[in-house]
C-alpha atoms as a PDB file:
ATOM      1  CA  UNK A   1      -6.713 200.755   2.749  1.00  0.00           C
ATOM      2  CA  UNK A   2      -5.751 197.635   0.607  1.00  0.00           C
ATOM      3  CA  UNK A   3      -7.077 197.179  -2.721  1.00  0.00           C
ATOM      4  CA  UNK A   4      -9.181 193.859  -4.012  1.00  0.00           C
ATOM      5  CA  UNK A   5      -5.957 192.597  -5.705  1.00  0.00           C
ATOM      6  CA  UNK A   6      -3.855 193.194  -2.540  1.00  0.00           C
ATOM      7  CA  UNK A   7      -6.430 191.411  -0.260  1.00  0.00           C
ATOM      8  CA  UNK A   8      -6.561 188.539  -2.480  1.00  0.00           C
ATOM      9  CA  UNK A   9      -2.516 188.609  -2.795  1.00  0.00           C
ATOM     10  CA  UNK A  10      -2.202 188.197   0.791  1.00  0.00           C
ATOM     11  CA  UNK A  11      -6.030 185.731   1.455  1.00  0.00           C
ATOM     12  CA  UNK A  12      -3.822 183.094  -0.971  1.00  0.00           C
ATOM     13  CA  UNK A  13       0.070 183.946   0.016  1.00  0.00           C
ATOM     14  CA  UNK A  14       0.678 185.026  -3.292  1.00  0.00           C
ATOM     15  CA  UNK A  15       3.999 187.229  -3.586  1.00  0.00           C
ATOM     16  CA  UNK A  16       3.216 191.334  -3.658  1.00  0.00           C
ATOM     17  CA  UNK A  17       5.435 194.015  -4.915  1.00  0.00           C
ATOM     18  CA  UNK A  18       4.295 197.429  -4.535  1.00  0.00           C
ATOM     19  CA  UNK A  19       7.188 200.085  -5.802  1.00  0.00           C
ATOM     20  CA  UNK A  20       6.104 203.591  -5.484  1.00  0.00           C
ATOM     21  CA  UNK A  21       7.693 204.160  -8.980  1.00  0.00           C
ATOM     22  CA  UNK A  22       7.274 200.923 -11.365  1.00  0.00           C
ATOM     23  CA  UNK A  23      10.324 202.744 -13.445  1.00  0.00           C
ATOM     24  CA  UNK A  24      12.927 202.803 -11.049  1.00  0.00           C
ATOM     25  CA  UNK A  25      15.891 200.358 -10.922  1.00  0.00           C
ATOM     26  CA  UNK A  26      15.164 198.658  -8.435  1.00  0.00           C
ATOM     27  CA  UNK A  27      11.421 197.583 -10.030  1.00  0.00           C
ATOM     28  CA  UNK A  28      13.283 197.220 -12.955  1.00  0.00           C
ATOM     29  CA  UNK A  29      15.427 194.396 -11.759  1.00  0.00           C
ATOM     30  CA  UNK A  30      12.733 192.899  -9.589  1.00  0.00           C
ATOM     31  CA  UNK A  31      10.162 192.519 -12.425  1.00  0.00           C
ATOM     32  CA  UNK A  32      13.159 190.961 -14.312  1.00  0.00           C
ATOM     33  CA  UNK A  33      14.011 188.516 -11.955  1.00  0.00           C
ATOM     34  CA  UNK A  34      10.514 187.160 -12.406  1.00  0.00           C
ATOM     35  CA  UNK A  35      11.213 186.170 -15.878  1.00  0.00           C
ATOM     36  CA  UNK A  36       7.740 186.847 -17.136  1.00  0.00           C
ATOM     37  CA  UNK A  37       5.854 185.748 -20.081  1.00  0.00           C
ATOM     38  CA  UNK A  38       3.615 188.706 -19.947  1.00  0.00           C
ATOM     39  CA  UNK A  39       2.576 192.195 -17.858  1.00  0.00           C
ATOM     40  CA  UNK A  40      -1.307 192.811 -17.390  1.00  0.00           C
ATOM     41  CA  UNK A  41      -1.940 196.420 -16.270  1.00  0.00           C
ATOM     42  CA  UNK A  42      -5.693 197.372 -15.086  1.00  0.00           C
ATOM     43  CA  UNK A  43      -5.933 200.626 -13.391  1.00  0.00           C
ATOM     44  CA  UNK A  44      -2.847 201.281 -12.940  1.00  0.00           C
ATOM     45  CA  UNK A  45      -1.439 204.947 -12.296  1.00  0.00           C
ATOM     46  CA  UNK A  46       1.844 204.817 -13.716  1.00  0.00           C
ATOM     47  CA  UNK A  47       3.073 205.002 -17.350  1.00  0.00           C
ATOM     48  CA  UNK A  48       5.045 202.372 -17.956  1.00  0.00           C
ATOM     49  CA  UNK A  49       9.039 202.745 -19.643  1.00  0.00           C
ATOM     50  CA  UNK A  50      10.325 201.134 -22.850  1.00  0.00           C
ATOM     51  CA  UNK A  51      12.521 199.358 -20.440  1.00  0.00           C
ATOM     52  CA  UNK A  52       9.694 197.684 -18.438  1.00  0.00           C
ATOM     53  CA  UNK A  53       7.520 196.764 -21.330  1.00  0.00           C
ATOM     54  CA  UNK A  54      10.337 195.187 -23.145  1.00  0.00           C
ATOM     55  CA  UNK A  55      10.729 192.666 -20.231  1.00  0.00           C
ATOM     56  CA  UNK A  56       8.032 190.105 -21.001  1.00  0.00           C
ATOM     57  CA  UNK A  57       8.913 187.447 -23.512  1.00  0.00           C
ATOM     58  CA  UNK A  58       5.501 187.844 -25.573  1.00  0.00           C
ATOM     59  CA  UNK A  59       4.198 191.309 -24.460  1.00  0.00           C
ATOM     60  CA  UNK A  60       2.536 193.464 -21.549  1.00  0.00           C
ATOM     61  CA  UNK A  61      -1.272 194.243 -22.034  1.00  0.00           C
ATOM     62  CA  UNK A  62      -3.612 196.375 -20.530  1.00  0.00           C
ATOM     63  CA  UNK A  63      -7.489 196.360 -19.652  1.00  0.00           C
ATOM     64  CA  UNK A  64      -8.857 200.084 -20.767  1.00  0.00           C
ATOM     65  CA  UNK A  65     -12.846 200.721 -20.274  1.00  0.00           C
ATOM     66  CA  UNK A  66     -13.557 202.365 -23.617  1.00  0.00           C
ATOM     67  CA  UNK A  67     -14.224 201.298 -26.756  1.00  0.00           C
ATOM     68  CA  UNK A  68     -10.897 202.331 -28.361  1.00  0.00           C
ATOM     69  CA  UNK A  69      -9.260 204.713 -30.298  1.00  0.00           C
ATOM     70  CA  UNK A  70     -12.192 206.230 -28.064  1.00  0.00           C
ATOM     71  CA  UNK A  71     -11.643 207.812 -24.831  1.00  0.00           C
ATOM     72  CA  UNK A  72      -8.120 206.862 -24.373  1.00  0.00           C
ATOM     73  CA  UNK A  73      -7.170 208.674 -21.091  1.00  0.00           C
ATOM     74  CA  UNK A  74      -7.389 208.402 -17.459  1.00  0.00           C
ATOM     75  CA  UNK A  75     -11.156 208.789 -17.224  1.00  0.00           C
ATOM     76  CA  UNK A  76     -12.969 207.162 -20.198  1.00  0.00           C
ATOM     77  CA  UNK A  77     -16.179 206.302 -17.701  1.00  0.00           C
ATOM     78  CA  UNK A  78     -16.620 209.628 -16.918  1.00  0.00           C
ATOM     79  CA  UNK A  79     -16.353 211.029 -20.095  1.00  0.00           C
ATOM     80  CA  UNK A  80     -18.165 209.017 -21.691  1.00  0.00           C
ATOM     81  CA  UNK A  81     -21.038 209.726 -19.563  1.00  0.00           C
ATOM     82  CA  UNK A  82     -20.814 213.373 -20.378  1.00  0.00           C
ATOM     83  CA  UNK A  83     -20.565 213.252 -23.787  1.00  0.00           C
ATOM     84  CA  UNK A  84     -23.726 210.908 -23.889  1.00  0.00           C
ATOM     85  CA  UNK A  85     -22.965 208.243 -25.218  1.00  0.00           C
ATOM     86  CA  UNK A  86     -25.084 205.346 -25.604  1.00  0.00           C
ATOM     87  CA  UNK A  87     -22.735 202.669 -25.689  1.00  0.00           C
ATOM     88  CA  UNK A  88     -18.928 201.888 -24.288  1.00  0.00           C
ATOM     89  CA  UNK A  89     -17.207 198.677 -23.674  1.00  0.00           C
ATOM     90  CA  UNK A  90     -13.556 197.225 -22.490  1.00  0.00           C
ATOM     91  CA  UNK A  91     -10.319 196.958 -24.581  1.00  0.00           C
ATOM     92  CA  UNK A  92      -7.425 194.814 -24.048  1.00  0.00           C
ATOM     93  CA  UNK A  93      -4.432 195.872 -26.030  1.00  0.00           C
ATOM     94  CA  UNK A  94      -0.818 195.465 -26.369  1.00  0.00           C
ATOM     95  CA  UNK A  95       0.913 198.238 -24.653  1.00  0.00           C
ATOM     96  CA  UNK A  96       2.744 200.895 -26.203  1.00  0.00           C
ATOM     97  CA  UNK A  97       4.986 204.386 -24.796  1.00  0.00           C
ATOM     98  CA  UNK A  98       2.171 206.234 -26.017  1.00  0.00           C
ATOM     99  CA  UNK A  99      -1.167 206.136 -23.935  1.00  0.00           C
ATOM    100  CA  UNK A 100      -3.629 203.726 -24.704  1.00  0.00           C
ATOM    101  CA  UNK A 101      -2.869 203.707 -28.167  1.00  0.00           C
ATOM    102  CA  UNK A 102      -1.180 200.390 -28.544  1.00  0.00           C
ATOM    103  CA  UNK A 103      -2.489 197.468 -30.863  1.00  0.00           C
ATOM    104  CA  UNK A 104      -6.161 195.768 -29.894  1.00  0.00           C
ATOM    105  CA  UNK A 105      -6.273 192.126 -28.873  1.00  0.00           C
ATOM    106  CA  UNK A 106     -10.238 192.143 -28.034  1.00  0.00           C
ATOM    107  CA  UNK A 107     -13.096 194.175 -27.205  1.00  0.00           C
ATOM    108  CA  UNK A 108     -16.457 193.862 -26.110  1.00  0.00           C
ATOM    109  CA  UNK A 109     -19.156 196.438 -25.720  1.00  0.00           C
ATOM    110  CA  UNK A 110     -21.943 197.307 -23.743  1.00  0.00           C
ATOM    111  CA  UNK A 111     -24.783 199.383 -23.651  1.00  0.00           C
ATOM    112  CA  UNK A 112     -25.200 202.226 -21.265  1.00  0.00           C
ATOM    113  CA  UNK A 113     -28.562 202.557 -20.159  1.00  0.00           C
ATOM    114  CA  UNK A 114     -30.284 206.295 -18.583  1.00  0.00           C
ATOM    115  CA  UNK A 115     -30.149 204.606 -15.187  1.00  0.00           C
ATOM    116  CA  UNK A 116     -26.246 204.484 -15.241  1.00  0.00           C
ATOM    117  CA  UNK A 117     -23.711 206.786 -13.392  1.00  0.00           C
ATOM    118  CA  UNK A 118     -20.206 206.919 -13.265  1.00  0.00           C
ATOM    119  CA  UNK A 119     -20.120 204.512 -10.710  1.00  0.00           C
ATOM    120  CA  UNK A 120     -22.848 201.610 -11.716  1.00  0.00           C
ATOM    121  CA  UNK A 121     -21.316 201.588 -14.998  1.00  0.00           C
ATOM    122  CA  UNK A 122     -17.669 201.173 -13.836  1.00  0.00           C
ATOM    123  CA  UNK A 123     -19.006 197.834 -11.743  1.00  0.00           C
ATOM    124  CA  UNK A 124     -20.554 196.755 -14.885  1.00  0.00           C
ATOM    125  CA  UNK A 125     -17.339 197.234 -16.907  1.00  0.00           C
ATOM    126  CA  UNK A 126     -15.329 195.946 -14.466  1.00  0.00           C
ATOM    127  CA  UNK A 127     -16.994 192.473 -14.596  1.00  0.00           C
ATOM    128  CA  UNK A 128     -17.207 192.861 -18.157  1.00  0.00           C
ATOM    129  CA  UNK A 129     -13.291 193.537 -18.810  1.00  0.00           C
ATOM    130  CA  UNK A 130     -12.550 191.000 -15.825  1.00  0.00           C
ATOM    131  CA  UNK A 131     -14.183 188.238 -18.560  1.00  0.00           C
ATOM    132  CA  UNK A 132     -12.123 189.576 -21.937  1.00  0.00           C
ATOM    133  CA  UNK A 133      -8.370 189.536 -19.634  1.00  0.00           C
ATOM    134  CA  UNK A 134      -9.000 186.260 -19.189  1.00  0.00           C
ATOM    135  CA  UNK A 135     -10.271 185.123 -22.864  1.00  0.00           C
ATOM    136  CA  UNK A 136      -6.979 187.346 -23.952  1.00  0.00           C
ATOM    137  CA  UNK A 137      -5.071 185.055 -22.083  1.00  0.00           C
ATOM    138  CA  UNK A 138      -6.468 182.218 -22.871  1.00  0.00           C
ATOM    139  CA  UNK A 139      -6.190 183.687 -26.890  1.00  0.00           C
ATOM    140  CA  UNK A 140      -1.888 184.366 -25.862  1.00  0.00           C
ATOM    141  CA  UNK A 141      -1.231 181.148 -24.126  1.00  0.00           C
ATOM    142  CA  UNK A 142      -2.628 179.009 -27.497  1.00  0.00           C
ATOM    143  CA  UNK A 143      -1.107 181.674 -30.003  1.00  0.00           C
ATOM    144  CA  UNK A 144      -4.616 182.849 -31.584  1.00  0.00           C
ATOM    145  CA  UNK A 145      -4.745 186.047 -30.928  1.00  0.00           C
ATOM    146  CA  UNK A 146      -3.885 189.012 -33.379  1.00  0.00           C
ATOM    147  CA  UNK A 147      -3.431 192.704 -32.905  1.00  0.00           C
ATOM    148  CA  UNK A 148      -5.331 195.500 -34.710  1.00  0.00           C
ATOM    149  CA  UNK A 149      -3.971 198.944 -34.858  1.00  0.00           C
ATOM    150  CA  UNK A 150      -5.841 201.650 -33.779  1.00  0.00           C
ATOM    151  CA  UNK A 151      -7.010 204.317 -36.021  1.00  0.00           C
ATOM    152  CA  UNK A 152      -5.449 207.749 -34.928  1.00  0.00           C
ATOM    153  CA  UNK A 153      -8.190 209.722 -36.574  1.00  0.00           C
ATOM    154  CA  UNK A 154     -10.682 208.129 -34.697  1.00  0.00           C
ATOM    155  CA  UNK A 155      -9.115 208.642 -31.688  1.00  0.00           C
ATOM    156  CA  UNK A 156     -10.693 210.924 -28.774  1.00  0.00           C
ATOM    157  CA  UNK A 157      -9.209 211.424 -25.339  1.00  0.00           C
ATOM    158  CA  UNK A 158     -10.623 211.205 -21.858  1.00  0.00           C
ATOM    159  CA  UNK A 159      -8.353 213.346 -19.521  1.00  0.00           C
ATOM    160  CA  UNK A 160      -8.208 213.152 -16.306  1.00  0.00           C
ATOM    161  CA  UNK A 161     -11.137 214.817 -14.006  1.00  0.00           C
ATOM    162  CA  UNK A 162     -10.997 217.877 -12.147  1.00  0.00           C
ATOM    163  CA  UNK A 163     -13.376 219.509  -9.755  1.00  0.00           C
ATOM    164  CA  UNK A 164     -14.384 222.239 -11.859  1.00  0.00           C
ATOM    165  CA  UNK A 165     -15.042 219.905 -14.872  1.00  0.00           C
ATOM    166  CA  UNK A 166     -18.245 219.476 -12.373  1.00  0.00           C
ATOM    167  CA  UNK A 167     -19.809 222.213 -12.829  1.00  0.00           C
ATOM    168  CA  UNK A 168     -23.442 222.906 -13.808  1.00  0.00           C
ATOM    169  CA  UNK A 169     -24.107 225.348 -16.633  1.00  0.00           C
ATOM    170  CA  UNK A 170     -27.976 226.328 -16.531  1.00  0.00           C
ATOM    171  CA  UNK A 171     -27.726 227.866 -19.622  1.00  0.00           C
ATOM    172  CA  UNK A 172     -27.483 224.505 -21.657  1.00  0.00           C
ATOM    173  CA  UNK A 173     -30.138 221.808 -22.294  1.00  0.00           C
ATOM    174  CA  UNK A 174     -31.554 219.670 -19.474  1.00  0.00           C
ATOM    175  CA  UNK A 175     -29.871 216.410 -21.089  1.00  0.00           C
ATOM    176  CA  UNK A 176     -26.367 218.215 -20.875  1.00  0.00           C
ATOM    177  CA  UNK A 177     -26.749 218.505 -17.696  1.00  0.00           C
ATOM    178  CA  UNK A 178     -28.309 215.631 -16.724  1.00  0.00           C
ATOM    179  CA  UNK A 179     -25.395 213.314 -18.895  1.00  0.00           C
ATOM    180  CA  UNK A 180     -23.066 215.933 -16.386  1.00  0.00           C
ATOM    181  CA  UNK A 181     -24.574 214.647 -13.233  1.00  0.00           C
ATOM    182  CA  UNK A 182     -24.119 211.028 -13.516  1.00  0.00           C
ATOM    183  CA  UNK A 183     -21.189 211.259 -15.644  1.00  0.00           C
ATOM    184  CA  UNK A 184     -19.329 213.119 -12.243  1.00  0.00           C
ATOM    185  CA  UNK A 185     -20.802 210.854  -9.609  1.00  0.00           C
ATOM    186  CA  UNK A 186     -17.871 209.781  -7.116  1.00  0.00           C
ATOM    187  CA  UNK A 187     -16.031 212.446  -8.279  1.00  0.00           C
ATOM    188  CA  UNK A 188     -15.843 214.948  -9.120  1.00  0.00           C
ATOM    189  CA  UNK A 189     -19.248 215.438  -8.502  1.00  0.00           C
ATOM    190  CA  UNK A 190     -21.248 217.918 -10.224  1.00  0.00           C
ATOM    191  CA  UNK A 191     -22.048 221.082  -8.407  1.00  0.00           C
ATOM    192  CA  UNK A 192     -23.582 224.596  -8.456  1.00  0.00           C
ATOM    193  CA  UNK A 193     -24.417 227.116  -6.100  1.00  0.00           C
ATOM    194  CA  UNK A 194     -26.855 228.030  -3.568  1.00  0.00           C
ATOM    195  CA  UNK A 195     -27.065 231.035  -1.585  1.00  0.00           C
ATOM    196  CA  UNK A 196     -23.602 231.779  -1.878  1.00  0.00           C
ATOM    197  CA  UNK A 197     -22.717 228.125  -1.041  1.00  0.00           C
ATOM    198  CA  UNK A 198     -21.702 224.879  -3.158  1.00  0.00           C
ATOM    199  CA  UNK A 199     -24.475 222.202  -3.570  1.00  0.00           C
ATOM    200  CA  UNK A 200     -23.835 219.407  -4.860  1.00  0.00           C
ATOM    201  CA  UNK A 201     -25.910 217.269  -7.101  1.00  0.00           C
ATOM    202  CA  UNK A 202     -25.711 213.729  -6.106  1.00  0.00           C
ATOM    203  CA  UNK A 203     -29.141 212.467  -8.485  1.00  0.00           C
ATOM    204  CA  UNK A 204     -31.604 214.011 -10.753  1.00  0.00           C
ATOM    205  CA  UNK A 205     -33.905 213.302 -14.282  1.00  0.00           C
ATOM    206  CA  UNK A 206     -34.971 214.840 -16.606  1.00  0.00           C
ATOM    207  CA  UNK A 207     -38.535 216.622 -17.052  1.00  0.00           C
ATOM    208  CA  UNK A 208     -39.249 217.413 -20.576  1.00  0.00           C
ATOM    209  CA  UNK A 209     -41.902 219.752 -19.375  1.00  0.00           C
ATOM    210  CA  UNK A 210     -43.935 219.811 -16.104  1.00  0.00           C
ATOM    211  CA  UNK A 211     -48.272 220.490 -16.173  1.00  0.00           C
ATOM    212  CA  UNK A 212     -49.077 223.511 -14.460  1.00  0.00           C
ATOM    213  CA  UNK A 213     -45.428 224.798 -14.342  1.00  0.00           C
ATOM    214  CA  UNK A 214     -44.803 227.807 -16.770  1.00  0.00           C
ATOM    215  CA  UNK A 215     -40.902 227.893 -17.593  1.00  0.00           C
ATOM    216  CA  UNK A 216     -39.519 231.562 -18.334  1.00  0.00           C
ATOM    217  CA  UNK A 217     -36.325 229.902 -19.694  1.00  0.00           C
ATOM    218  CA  UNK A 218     -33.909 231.638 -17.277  1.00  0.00           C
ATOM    219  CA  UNK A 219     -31.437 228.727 -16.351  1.00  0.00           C
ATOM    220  CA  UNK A 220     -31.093 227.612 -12.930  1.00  0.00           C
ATOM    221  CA  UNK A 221     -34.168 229.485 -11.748  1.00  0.00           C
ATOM    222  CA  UNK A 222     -36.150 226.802  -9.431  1.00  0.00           C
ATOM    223  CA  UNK A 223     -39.731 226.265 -10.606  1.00  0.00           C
ATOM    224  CA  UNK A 224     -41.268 224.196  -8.309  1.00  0.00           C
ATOM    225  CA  UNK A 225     -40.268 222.246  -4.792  1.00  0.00           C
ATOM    226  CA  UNK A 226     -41.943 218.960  -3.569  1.00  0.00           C
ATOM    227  CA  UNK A 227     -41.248 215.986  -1.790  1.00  0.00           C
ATOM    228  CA  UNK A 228     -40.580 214.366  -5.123  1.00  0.00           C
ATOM    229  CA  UNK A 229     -37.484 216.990  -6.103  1.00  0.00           C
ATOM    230  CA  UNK A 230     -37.026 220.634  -6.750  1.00  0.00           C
ATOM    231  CA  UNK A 231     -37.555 221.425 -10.339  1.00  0.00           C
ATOM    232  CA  UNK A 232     -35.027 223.924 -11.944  1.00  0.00           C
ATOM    233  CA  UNK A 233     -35.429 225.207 -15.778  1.00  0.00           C
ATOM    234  CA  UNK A 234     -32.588 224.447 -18.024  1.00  0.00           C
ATOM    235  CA  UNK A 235     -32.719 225.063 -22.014  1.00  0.00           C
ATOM    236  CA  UNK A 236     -34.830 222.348 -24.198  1.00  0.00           C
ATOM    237  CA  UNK A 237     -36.306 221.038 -20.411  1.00  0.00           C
ATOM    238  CA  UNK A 238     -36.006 221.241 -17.024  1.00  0.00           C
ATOM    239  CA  UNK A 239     -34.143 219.015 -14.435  1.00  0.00           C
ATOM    240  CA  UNK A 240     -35.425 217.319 -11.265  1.00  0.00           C
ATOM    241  CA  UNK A 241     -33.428 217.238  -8.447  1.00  0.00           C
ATOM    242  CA  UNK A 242     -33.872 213.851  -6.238  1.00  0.00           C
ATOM    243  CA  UNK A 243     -30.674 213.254  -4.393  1.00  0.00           C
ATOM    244  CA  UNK A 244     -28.089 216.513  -3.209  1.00  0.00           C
ATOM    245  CA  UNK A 245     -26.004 218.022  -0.671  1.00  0.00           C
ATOM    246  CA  UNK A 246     -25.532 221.617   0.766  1.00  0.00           C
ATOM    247  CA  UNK A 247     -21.810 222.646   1.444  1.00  0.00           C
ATOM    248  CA  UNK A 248     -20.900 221.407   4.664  1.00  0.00           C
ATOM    249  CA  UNK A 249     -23.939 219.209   5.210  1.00  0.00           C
ATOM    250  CA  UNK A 250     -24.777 215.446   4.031  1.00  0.00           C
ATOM    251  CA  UNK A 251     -26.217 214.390   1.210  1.00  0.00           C
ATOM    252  CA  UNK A 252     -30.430 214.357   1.350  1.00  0.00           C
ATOM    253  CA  UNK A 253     -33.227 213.460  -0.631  1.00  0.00           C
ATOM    254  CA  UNK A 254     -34.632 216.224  -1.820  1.00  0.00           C
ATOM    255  CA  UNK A 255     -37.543 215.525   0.698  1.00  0.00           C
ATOM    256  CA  UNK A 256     -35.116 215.581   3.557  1.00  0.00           C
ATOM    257  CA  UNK A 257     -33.768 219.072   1.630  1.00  0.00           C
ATOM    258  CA  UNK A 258     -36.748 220.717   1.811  1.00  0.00           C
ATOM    259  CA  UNK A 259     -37.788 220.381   5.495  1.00  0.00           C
ATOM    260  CA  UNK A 260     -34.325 222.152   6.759  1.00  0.00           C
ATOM    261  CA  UNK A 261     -34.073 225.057   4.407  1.00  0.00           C
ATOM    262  CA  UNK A 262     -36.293 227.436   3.222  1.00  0.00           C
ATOM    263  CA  UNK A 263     -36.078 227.228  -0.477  1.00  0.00           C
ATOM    264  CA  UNK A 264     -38.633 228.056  -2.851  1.00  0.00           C
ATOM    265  CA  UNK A 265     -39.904 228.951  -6.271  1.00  0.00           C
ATOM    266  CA  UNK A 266     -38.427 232.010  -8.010  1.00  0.00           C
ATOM    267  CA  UNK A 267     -34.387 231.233  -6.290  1.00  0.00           C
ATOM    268  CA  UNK A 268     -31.463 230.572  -8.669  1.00  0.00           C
ATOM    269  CA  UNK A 269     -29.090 228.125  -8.880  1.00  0.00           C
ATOM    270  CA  UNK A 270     -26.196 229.657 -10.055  1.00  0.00           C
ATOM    271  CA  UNK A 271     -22.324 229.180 -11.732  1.00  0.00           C
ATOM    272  CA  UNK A 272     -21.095 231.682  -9.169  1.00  0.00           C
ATOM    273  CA  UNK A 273     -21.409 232.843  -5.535  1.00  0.00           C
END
């Protein structure tokens, strides 16, 4: 499937080079035939050599959504999320041979509000960092910009995700798990187990306590089940589940949950089969 940029490339006839390895000699010499003022990198895969970022005549620069020193790394949204932060933003710096760590040009921040996942924040920083590559730009092309370095001992690192960075721990607090949830939405999704099988948690909030509902404080055990979610106890609150999906089966409100399977108050979500 094309991306954005590629669709765009080709809507306006605009020349498109696509090496499977931006370091080899042959994107080497191509990227140097272009003569280039400058490299912009956003979301791209590949570190780039010494050799390719010394090919601009001013410098190559690159869009990273964190606040930096913070969350350099190949998942910063995520991360973020999971740590709980309350805020993030968009960097543009001058690229360096080590990761995200060279100089800053600009940043701007933003707030992240309860409401946001991994996903609805990423739109919202994409827009946002779509708006500082351009003001960088405009900064380069009438020589007002300047470059701060980054402070090492601030820095914090976002690595890559993995499926098992998804999953749910009962035994910590409710907001823990809840920062979890939305921080692993796309992927990899945050997940525990039911009856043996994988179920995934797609949506949930947290319940600092529920009327009528006495909480033994055994994680994962499921306290109540209604159309509205299914209630499980965590430590310091419980979590309602509003949007999941059973191993094998499509994602369901937790109305739609309830009508096809028999679960009720008393089972356990667990970290194991």
């Amino acid at each position: 499937m094309a991306t954005p940029i590629k669709q765009m490339a080709q809507e306006f006839n605009l020349p498109l080079y696509q090496p499977q390895d931006v370091n080899s000699n042959a994107s080497y010499e191509f990227l140097k035939s272009l003569h280039p003022d400058l490299l912009c990198v956003v979301a791209f895969g590949q570190i780039l050599s010494r050799s390719i970022l010394e090919i601009p005549k001013i410098m190559a620069v690159n869009l990273h959504a964190s606040l930096l020193p913070k969350y350099r790394g190949a998942a910063p949204i995520n991360w973020a999320l999971i740590k709980g932060e309350t805020q993030t933003g968009v960097s543009v710096i001058k690229m360096s041979q080590k990761m995200d760590a060279g100089p800053i040009i600009l940043q701007k921040s933003l707030d992240i509000k309860e409401s946001d996942n991994a996903q609805t924040l990423e739109d919202k920083l994409s827009t946002l960092g779509a708006d500082l590559v351009l003001e960088v730009l405009d900064l380069i092309q009438a020589d007002r910009y300047s470059l701060i370095e980054q402070d090492e001992k601030d820095a914090t690192y976002a690595a890559k995700m993995k499926k098992e960075d998804g999953l749910i721990l009962w035994g910590k607090p409710a907001r823990d798990i809840f920062n979890l949830i939305r921080g692993c939405v796309g992927w990899p999704g945050a997940f525990t187990y039911y009856q043996d099988k994988i179920l995934k948690i797609h949506k949930a909030s947290r319940v600092s306590g529920y009327q009528g509902i006495r909480v033994s404080g055994t994680g994962g055990e499921i306290l109540k089940v209604s159309k509205e979610g299914i209630l499980v106890a965590a430590t310091e609150g419980c979590l309602l589940i509003e949007e999941l999906q059973l191993e094998g089966k499509r994602k369901m409100t937790a109305a739609e949950f309830i009508t096809g399977h028999k679960i009720c108050v008393g089972q356990m979500l667990s970290e194991k089969k």
